[in-house]
Protein backbone atom coordinates (compact mmCIF):
# COMPACT_ATOMS: atom_id res chain seq x y z
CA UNK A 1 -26.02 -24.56 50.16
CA UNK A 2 -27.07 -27.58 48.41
CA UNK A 3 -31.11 -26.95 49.29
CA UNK A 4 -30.56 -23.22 48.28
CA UNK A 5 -28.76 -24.26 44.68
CA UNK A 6 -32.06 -26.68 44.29
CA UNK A 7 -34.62 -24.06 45.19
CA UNK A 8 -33.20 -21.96 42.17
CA UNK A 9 -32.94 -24.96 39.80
CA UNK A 10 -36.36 -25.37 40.38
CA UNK A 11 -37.22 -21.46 40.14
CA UNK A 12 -35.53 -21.57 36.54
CA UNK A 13 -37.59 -24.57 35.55
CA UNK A 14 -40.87 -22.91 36.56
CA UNK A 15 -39.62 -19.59 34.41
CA UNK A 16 -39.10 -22.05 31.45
CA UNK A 17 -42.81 -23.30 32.27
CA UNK A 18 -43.87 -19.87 31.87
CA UNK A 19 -42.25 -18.86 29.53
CA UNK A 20 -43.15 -22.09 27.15
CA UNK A 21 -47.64 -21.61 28.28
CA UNK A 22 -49.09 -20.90 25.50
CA UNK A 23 -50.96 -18.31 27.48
CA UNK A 24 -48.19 -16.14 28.20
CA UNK A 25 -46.52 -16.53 24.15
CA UNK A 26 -49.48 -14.38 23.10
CA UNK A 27 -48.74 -11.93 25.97
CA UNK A 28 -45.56 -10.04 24.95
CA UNK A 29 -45.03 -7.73 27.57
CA UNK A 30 -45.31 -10.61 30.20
CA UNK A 31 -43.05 -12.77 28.18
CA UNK A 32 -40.46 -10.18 27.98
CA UNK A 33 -40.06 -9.84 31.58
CA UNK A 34 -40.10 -13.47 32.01
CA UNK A 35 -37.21 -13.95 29.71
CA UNK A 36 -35.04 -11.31 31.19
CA UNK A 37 -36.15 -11.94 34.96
CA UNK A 38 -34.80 -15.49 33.36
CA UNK A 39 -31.52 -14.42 31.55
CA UNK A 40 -30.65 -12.87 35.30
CA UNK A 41 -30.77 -16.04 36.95
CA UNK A 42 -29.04 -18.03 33.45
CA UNK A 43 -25.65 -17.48 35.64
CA UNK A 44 -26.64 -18.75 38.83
CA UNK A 45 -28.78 -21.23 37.49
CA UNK A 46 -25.51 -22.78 35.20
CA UNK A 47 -23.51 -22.92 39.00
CA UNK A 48 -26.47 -24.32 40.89
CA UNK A 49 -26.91 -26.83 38.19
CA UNK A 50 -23.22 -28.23 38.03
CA UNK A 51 -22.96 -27.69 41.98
CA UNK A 52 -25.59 -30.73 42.41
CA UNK A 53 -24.55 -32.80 39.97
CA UNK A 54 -20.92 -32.74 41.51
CA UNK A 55 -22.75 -33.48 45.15
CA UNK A 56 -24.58 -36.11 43.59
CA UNK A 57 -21.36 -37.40 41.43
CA UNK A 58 -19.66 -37.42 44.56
CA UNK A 59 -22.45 -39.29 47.03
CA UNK A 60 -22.45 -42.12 43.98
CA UNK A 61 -18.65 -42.38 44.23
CA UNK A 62 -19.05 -42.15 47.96
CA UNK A 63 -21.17 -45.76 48.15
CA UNK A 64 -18.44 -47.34 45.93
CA UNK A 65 -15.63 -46.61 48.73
CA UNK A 66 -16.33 -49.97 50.24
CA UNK A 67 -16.46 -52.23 47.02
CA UNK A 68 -15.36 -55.22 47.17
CA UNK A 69 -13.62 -55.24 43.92
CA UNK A 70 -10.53 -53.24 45.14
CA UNK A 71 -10.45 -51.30 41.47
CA UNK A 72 -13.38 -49.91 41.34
CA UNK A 73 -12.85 -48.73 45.45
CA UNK A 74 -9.70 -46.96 44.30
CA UNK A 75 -11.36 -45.07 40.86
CA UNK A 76 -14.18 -44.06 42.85
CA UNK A 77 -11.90 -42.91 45.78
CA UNK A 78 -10.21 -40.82 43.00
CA UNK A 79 -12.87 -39.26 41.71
CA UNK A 80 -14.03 -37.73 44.90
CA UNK A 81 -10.60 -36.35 45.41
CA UNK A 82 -11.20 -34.22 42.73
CA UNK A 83 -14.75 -33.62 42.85
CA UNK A 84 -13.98 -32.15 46.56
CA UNK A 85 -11.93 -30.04 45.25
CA UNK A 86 -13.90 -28.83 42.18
CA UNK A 87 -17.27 -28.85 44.66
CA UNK A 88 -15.33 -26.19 46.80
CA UNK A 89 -14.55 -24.08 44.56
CA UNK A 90 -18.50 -24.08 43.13
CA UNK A 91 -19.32 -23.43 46.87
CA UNK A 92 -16.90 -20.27 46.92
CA UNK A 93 -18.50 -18.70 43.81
CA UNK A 94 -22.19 -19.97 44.92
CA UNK A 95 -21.26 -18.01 47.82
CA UNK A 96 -20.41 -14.77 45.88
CA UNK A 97 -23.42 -15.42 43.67
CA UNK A 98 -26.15 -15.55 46.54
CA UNK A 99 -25.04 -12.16 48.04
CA UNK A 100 -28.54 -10.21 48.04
CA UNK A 101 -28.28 -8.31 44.69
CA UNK A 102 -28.54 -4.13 45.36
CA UNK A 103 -31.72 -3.35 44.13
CA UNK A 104 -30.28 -0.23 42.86
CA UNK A 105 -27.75 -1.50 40.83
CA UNK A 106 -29.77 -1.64 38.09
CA UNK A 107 -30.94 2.22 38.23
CA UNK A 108 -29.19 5.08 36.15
CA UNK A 109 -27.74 7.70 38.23
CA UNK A 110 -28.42 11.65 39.13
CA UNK A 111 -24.26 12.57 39.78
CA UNK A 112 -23.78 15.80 41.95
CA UNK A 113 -20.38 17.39 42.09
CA UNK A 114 -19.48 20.53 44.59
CA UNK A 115 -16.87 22.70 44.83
CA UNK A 116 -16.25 22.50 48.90
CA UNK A 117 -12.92 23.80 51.25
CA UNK A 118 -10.52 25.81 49.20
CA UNK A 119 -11.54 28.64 47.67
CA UNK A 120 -11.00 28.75 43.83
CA UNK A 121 -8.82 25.45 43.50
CA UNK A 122 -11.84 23.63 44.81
CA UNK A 123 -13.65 24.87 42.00
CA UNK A 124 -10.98 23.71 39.27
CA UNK A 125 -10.98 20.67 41.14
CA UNK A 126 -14.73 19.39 40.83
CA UNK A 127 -13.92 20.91 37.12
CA UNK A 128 -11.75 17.84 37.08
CA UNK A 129 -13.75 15.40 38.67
CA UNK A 130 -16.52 16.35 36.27
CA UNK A 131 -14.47 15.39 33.38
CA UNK A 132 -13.07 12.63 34.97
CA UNK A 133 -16.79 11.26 35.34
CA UNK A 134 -17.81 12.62 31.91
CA UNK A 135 -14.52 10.59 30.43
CA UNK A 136 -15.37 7.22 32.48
CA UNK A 137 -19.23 7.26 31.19
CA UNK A 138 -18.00 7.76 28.05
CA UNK A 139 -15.69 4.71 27.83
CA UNK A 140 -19.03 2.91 29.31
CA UNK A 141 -20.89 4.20 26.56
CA UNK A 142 -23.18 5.63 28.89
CA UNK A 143 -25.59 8.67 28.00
CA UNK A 144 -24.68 11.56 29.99
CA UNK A 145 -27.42 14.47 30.42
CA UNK A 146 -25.94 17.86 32.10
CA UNK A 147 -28.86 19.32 34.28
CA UNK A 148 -27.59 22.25 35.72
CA UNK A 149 -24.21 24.00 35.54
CA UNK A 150 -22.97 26.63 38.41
CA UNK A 151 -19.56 28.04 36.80
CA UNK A 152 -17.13 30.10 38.93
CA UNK A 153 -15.82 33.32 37.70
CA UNK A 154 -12.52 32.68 38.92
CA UNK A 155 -12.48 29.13 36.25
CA UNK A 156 -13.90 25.67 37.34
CA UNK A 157 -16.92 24.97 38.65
CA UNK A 158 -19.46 25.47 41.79
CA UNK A 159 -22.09 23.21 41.02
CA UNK A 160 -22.78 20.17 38.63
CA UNK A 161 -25.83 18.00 38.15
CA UNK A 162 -25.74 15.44 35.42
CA UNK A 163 -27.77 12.11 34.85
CA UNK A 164 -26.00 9.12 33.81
CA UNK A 165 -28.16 6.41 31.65
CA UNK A 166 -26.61 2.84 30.78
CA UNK A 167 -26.15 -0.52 32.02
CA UNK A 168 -25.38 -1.14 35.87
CA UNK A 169 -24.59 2.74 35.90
CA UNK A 170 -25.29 2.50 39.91
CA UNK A 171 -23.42 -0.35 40.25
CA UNK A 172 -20.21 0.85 38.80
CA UNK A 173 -21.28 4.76 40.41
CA UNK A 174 -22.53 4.06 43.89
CA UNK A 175 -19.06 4.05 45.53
CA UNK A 176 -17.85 7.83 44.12
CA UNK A 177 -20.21 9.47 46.56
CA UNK A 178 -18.52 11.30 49.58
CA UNK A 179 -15.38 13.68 50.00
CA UNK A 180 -12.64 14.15 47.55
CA UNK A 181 -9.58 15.67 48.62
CA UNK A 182 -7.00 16.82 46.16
CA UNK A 183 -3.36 17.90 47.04
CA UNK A 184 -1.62 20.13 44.70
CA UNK A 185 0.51 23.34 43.48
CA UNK A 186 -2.29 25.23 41.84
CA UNK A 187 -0.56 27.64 38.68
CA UNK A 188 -1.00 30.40 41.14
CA UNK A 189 0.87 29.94 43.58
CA UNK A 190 4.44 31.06 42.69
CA UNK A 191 6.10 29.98 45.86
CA UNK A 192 5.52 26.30 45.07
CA UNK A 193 3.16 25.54 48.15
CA UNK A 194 1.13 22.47 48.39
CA UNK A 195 -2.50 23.37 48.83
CA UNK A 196 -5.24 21.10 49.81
CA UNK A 197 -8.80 21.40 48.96
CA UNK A 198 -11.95 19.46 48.65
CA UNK A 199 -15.30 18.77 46.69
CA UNK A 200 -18.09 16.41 47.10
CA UNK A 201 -19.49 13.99 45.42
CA UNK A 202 -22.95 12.72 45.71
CA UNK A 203 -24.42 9.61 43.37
CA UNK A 204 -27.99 8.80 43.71
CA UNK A 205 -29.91 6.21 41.96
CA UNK A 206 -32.62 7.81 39.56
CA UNK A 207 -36.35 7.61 40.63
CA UNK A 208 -39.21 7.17 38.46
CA UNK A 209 -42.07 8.22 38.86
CA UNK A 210 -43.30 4.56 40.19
CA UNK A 211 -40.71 4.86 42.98
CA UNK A 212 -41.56 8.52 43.90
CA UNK A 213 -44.96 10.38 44.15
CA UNK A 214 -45.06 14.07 44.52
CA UNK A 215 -48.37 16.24 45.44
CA UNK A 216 -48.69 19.21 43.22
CA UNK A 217 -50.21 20.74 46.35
CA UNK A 218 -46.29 20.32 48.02
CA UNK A 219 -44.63 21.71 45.70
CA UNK A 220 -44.13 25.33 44.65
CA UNK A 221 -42.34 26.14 40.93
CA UNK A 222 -40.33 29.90 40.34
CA UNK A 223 -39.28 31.26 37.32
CA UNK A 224 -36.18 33.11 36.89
CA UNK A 225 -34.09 34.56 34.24
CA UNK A 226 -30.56 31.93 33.67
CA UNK A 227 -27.33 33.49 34.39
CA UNK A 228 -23.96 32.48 32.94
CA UNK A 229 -23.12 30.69 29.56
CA UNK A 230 -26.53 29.60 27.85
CA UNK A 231 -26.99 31.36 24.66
CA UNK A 232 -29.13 34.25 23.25
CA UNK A 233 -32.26 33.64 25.53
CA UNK A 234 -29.78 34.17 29.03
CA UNK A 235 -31.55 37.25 31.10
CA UNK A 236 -34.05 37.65 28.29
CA UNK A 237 -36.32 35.13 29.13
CA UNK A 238 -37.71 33.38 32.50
CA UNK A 239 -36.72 29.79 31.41
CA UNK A 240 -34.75 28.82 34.75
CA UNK A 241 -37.09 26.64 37.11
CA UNK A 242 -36.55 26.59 40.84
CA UNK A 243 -39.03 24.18 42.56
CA UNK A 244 -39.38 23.80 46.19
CA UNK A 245 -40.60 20.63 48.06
CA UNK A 246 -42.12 21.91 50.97
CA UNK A 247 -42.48 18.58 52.91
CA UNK A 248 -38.63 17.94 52.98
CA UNK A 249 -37.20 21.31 52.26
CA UNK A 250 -35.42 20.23 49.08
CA UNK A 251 -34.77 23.00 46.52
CA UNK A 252 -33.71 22.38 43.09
CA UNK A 253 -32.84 24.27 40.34
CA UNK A 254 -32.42 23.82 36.45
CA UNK A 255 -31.62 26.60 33.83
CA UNK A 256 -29.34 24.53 31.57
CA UNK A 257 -32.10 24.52 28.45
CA UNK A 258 -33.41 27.32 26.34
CA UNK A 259 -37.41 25.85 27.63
CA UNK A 260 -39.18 26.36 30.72
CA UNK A 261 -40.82 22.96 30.22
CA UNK A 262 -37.96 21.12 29.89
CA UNK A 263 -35.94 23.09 32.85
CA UNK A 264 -39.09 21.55 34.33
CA UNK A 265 -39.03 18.17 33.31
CA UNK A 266 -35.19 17.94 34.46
CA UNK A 267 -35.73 19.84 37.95
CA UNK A 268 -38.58 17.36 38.47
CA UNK A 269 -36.11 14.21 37.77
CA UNK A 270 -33.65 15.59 40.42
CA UNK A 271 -36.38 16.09 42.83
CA UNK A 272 -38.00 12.37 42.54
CA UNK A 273 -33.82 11.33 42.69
CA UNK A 274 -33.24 13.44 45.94
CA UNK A 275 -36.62 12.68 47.71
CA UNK A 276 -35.90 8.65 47.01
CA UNK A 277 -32.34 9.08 48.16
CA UNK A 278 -34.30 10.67 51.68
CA UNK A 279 -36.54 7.40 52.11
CA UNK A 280 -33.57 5.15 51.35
CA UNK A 281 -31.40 6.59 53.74
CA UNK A 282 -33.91 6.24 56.17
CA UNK A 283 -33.98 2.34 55.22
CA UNK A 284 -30.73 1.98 55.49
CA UNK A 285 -30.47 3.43 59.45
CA UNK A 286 -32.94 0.30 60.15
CA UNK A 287 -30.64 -1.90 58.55
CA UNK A 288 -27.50 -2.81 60.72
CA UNK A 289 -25.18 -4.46 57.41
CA UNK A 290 -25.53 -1.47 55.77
CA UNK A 291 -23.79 0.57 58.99
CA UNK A 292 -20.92 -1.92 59.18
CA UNK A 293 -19.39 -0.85 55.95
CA UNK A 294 -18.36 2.31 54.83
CA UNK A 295 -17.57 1.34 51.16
CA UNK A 296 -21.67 1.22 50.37
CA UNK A 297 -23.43 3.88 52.83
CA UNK A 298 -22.76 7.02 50.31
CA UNK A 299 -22.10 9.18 53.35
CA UNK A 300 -21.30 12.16 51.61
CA UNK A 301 -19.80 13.50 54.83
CA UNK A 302 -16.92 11.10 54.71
CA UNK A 303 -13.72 11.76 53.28
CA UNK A 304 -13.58 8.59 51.20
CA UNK A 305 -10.24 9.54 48.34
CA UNK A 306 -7.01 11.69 48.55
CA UNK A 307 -5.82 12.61 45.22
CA UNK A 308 -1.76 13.60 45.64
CA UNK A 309 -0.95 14.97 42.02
CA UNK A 310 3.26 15.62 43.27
CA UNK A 311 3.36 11.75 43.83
CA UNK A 312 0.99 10.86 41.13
CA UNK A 313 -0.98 9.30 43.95
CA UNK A 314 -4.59 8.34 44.72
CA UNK A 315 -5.55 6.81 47.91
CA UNK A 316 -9.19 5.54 48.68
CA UNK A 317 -8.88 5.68 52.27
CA UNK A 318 -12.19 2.86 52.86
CA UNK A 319 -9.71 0.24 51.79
CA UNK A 320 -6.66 1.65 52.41
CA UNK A 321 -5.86 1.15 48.84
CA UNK A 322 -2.63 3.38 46.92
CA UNK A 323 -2.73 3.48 43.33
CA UNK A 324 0.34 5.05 41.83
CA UNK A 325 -1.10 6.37 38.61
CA UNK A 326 -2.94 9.57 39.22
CA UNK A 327 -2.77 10.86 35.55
CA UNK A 328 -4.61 8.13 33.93
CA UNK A 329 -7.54 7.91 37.05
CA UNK A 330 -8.74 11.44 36.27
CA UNK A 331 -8.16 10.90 32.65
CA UNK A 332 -11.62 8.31 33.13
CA UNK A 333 -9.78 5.43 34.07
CA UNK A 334 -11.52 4.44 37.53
CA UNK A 335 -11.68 0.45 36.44
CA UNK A 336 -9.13 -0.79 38.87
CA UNK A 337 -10.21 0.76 42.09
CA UNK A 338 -13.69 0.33 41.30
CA UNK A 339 -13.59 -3.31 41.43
CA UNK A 340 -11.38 -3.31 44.35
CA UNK A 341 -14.08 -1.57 46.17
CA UNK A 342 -16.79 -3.80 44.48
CA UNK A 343 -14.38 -6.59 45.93
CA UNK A 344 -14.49 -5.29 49.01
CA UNK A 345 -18.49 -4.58 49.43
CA UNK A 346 -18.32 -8.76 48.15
CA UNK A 347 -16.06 -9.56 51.14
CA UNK A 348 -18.32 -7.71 53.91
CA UNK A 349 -21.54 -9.00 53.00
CA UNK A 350 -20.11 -12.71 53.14
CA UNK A 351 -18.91 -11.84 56.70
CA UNK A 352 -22.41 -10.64 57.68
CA UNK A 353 -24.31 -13.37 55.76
């Protein structure tokens, strides 16, 4: 602990070296990414940095134990009483702190929600969970982008594609993806039957173009006429893109704009986000941590949350965790359980460290 704390002490010294050469002051660019790359560490840094001056506090105090002047043996004796307990507690956060950041974390967010088991009630139900998202980004002050829209005659929802732009938006996002299962008397049912039903959920970091490159020569673009709510130019004009990756498979559509170019530009964002959520998965089946917990694989296969609206109830069933207040959760307010999973994702990676 006490080598790593030095090695970033150091690290943050050699940023401030940068950061101070004259050589780098006139380049702007550089000096920008050296001051945030150093603003990331500032916290870390500000525990490594009181960490070994406790240690060496305590060593000092530690030499003194044997004075012969009998006052100065008991001071120093305690002061390292409380220094051990104050180092401790710098060693549990130093702990926390040296968990191997998500490289995603960072990233904005392509959100996919699906109507799945259930008929029509499914589709009302991802209707709900896309307000409930569209609620919590907006108490993030997040920028929300809708990308394609599949409504269901019946009310609700098929299909939604949205990107999320903001600070940490994957961090706060990642753990939504996977099966949500709502319990509930839908208004038509008159004999006051519980039904259950299901959509999914799918959050994948946003690629740019850096992260993803796509041949023309593998892809093949379609032009359609739009369907559904969209305005005057619905089924007049071909502005609904459908592009086809032929490598992987992976079709994606876009019709939610009036233009053909920027149905385009938006298709082409969800393909880059899809085809980097392929290569990652295939990183994470080499990794072993990543298989031991369930809170951070995004297996959209999984039925990760029950939502019981009779009982007010949601349970996340990856932690086994029961919050009794339903109404608020899809009203946007997914604070509490978020960090309890974040908590969670903290606790497994100090196991496997």
């Amino acid at each position: 602990m006490i080598e790593k704390a030095k090695n970033i002490i150091n690290q943050y010294a050699q940023l401030s070296a940068q950061i101070e050469s004259p050589e780098n002051i006139q380049n702007h660019t550089k000096l920008g990414l050296l001051a945030k790359e150093q603003s990331e560490l500032e916290n870390l840094y500000q525990h490594c940095k009181k960490y070994v001056s406790k240690k060496k506090l305590f060593k000092d105090n530690a030499s003194l134990l044997n004075d012969t002047d009998e006052d100065i043996a008991a001071i120093a004796k305690e002061e390292n009483e409380l220094l051990c307990e104050e180092i401790e507690k710098i060693e549990s956060q130093l702990k926390v702190l040296f968990i191997p950041k998500d490289p995603n974390d960072k990233k904005n967010i392509i959100l996919e929600i699906r109507a799945g088991t259930g008929g029509s009630e499914a589709c009302m139900f991802a209707n709900d969970l896309y307000r409930m998202y569209l609620r919590f980004a907006e108490e993030k002050k997040w920028k929300t982008d809708l990308l394609n829209l599949s409504e269901n005659e019946g009310g609700g929802l098929k299909e939604a594609v949205l990107s999320f732009k903001g600070d940490r938006v994957y961090a706060e996002m990642k753990f939504e993806s996977g099966v949500h299962r709502v319990q509930r008397v839908p208004d038509t049912e008159s004999n006051g039957r519980l039904h259950t039903s299901a959509a999914t959920v799918a959050v994948l970091p946003e690629a740019e173009e850096v992260d993803i490159k796509i041949s023309d020569s593998d892809i093949k673009i379609d032009t359609y006429r739009a369907s559904g709510a969209g305005g005057q130019h619905v089924n007049k004009t071909e502005s609904a893109i459908r592009i086809t990756h032929a490598p992987s498979g992976i079709v994606v559509t876009c019709q939610d704009e009036s233009s053909q170019h920027k149905n385009k530009d938006k298709a082409m964002k969800v393909l880059r986000t899809r085809l980097y959520e392929f290569e990652q998965q295939k990183k994470q089946k080499e990794i072993s941590l990543q298989r031991k917990s369930m809170v951070s694989t995004g297996d959209r296969s999984a039925k990760i949350r029950t939502y019981n609206f009779p009982q007010n109830r949601i349970t996340d069933h990856r932690i086994n965790a029961t919050l009794y207040k339903l109404d608020s959760f899809v009203d946007g307010d997914l604070k509490e359980l978020i960090q309890l999973l974040q908590l969670e994702e903290q606790k497994i990676s100090l196991e496997n460290d």
